[in-house]
C-alpha atoms as a PDB file:
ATOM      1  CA  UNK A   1      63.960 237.644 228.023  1.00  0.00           C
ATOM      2  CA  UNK A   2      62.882 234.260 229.290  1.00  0.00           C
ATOM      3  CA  UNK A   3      58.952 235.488 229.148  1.00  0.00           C
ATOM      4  CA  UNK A   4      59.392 236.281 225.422  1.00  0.00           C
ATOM      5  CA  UNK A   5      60.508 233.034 224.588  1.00  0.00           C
ATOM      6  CA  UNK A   6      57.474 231.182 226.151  1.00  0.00           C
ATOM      7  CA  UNK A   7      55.025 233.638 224.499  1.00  0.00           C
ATOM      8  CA  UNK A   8      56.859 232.883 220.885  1.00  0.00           C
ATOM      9  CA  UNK A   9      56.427 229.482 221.790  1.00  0.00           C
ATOM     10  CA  UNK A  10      53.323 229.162 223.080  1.00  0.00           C
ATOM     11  CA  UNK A  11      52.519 231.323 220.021  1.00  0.00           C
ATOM     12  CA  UNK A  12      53.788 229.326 217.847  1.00  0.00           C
ATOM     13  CA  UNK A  13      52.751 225.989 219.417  1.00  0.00           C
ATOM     14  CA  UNK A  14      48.980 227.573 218.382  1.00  0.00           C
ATOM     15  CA  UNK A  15      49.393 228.435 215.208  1.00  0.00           C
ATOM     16  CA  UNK A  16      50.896 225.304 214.274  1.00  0.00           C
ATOM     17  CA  UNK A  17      47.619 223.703 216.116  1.00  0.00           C
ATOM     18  CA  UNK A  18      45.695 226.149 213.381  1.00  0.00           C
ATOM     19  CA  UNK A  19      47.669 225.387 210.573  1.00  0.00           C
ATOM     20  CA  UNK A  20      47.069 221.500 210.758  1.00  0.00           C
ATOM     21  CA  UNK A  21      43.229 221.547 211.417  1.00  0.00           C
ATOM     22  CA  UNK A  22      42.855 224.007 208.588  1.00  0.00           C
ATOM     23  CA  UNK A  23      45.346 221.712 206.242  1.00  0.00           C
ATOM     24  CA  UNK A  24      42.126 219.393 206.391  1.00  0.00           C
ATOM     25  CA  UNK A  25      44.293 216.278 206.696  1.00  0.00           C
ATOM     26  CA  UNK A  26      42.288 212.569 207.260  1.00  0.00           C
ATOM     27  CA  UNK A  27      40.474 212.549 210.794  1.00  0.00           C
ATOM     28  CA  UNK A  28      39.389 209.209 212.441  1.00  0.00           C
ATOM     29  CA  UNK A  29      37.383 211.509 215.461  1.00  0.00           C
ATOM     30  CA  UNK A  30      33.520 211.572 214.197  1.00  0.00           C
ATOM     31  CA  UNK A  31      32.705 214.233 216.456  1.00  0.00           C
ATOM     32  CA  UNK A  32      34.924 216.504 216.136  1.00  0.00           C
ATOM     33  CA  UNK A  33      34.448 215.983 211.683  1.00  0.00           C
ATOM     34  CA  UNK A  34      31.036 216.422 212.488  1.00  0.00           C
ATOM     35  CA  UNK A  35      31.309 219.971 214.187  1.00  0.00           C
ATOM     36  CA  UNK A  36      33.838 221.122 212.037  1.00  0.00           C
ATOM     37  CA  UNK A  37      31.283 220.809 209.324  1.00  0.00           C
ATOM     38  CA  UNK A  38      28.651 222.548 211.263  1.00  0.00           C
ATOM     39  CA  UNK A  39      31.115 225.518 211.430  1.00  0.00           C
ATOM     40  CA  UNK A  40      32.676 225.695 208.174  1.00  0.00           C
ATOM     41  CA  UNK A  41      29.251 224.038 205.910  1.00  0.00           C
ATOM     42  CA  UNK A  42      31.193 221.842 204.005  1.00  0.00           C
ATOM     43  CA  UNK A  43      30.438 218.138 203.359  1.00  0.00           C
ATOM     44  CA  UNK A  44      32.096 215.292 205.207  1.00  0.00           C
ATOM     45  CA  UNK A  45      34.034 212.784 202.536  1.00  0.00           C
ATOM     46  CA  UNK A  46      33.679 209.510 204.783  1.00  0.00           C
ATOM     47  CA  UNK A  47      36.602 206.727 203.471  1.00  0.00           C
ATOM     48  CA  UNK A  48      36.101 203.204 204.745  1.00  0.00           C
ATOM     49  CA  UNK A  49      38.970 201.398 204.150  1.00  0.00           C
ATOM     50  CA  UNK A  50      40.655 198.514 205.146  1.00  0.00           C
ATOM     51  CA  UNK A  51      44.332 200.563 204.914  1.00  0.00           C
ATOM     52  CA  UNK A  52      46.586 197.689 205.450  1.00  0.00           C
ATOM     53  CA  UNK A  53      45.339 194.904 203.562  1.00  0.00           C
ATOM     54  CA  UNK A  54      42.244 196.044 200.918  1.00  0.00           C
ATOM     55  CA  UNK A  55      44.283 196.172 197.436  1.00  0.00           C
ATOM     56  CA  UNK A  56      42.044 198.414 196.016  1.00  0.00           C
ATOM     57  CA  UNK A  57      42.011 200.513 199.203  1.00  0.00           C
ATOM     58  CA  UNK A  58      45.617 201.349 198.604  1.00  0.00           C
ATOM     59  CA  UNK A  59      45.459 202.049 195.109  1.00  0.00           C
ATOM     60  CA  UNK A  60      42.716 204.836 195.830  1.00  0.00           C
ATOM     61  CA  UNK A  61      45.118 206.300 198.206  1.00  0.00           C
ATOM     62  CA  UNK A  62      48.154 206.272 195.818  1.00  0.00           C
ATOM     63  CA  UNK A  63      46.283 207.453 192.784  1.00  0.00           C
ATOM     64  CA  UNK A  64      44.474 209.821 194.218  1.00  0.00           C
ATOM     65  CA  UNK A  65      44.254 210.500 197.948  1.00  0.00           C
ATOM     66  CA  UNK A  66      48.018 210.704 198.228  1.00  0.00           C
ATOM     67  CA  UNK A  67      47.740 213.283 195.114  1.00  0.00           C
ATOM     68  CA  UNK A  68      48.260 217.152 195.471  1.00  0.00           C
ATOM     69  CA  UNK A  69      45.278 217.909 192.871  1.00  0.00           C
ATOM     70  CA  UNK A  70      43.137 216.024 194.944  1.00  0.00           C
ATOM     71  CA  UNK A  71      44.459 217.311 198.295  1.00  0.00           C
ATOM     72  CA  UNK A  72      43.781 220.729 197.433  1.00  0.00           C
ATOM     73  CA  UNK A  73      40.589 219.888 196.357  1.00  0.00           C
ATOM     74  CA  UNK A  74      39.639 218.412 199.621  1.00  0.00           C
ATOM     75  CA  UNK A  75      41.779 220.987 201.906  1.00  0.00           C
ATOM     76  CA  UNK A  76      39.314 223.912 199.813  1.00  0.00           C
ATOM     77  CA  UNK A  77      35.875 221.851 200.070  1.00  0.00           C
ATOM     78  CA  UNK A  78      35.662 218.737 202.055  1.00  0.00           C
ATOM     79  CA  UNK A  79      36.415 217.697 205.592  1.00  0.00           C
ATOM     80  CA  UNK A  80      38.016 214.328 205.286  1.00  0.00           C
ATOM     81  CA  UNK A  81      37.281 211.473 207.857  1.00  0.00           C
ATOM     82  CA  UNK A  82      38.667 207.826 208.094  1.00  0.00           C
ATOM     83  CA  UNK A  83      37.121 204.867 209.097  1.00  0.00           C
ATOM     84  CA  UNK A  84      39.773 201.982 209.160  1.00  0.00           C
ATOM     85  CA  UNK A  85      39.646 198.534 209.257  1.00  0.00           C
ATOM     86  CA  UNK A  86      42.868 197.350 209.344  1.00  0.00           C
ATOM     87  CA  UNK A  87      44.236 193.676 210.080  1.00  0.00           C
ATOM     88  CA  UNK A  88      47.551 194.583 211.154  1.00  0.00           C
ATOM     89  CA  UNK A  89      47.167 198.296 212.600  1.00  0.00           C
ATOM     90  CA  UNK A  90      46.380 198.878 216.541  1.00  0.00           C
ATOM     91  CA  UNK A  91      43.327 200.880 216.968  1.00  0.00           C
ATOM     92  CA  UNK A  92      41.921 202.134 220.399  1.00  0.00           C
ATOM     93  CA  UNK A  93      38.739 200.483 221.465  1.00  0.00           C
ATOM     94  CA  UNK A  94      37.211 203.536 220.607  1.00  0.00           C
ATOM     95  CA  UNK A  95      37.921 204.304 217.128  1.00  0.00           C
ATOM     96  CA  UNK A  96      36.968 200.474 216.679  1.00  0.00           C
ATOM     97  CA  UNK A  97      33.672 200.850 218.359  1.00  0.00           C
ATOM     98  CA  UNK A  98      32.768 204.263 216.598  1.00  0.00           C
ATOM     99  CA  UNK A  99      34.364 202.603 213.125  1.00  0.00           C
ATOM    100  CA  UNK A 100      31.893 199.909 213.412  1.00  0.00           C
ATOM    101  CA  UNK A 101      29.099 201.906 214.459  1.00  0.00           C
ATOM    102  CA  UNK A 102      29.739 203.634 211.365  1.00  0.00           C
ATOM    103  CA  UNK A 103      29.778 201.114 208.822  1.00  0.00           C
ATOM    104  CA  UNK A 104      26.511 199.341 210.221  1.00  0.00           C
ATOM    105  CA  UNK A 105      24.860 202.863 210.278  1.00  0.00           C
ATOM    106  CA  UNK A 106      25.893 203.730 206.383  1.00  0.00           C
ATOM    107  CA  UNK A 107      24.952 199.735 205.345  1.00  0.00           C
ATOM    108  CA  UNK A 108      29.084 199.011 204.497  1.00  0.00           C
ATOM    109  CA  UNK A 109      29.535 195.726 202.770  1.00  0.00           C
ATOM    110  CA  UNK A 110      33.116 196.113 201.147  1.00  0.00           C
ATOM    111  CA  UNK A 111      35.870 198.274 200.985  1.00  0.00           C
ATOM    112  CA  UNK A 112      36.505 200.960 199.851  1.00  0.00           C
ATOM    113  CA  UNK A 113      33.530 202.817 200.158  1.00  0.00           C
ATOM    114  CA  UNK A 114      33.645 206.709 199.817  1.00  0.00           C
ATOM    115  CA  UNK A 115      30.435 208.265 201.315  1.00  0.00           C
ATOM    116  CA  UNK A 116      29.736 212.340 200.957  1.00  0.00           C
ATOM    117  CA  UNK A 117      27.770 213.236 203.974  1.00  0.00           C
ATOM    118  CA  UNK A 118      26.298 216.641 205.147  1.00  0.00           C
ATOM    119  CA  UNK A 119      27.423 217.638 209.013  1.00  0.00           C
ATOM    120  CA  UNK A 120      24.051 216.184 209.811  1.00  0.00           C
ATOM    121  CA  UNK A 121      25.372 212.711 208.619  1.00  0.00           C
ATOM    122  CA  UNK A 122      22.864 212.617 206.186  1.00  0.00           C
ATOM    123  CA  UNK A 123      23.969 210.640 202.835  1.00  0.00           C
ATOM    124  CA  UNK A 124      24.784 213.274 199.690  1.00  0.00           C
ATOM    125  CA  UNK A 125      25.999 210.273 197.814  1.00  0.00           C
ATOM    126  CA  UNK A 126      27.786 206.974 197.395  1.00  0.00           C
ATOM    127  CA  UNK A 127      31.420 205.928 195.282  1.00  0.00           C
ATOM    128  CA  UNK A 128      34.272 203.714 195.586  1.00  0.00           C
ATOM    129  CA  UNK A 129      37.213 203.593 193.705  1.00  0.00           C
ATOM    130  CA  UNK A 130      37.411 205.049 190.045  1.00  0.00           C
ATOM    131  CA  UNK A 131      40.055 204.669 187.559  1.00  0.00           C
ATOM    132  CA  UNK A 132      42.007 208.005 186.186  1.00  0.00           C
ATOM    133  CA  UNK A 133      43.633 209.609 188.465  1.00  0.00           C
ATOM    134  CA  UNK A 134      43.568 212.417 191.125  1.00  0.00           C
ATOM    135  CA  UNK A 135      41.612 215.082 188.388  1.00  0.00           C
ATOM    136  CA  UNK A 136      39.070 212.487 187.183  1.00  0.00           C
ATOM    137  CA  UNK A 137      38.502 211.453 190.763  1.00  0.00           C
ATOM    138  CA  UNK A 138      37.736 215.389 192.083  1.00  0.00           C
ATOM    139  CA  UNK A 139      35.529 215.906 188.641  1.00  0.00           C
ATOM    140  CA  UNK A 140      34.013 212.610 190.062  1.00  0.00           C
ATOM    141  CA  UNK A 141      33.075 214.252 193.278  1.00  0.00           C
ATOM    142  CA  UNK A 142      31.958 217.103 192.133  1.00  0.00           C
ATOM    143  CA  UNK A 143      29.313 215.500 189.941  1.00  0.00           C
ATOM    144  CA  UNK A 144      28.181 214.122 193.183  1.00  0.00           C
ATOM    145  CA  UNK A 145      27.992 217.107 195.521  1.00  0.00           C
ATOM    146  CA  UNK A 146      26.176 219.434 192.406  1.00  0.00           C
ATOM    147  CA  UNK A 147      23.032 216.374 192.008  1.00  0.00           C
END
């Protein structure tokens, strides 16, 4: 009895592993962004943000990021990464170092900027915020990805 419950819970422990990389939620690990876009061919949405303290940074993410039409958008064709800047937030020296290697590679002078980059890390195209709302925001995108 005691072996079944460690194979439904190692079982489960997996699938739940499954279930959160495929619900596409915000990464802040490049490399890992970078090969799941190699496997599943679907551009990388890069957001650099300062999360805690950019006004207009926040307003992206309650307008639309935070929005189910655009989260099923991305969860069906984007992989979504995160490159913070926060004032307030601890950050490993890591994510620091690769956040700032990041925004000196892509030329990042304010926040937010929303780049759309191929697995390669090649530059699809360039946004920030937009005004209208989770739907006018994904229509925005996709006039980006289909130039």
């Amino acid at each position: 009895m005691q072996k079944y419950f460690w194979l439904f819970f190692i079982l489960g422990f997996l699938l739940s592993c499954q279930k959160e990389l495929a619900s596409n939620t915000w990464s802040e690990d490049w490399v890992s962004v970078t090969t799941l876009a190699q496997e599943t061919q679907k551009p990388i949405l890069i957001n650099f943000t300062g999360s805690d303290w950019c006004v207009w940074c926040k307003r992206l993410d309650k307008e639309v990021f935070s929005q189910k039409t655009f989260q099923q958008y991305a969860q069906d064709n984007l992989i979504l990464f995160k490159a913070d800047f926060p004032s307030k937030i601890p950050q490993s020296k890591e994510i620091k170092d690769q956040n700032a290697s990041l925004q000196k590679k892509y030329k990042i002078k304010g926040y937010p900027t929303i780049m759309l980059v191929n697995a390669e890390g090649e530059v699809i195209a360039r946004t920030g915020y937009q005004k209208g709302g989770a739907s006018a925001y994904v229509r925005h995108l996709e006039s980006l990805l289909t130039k």
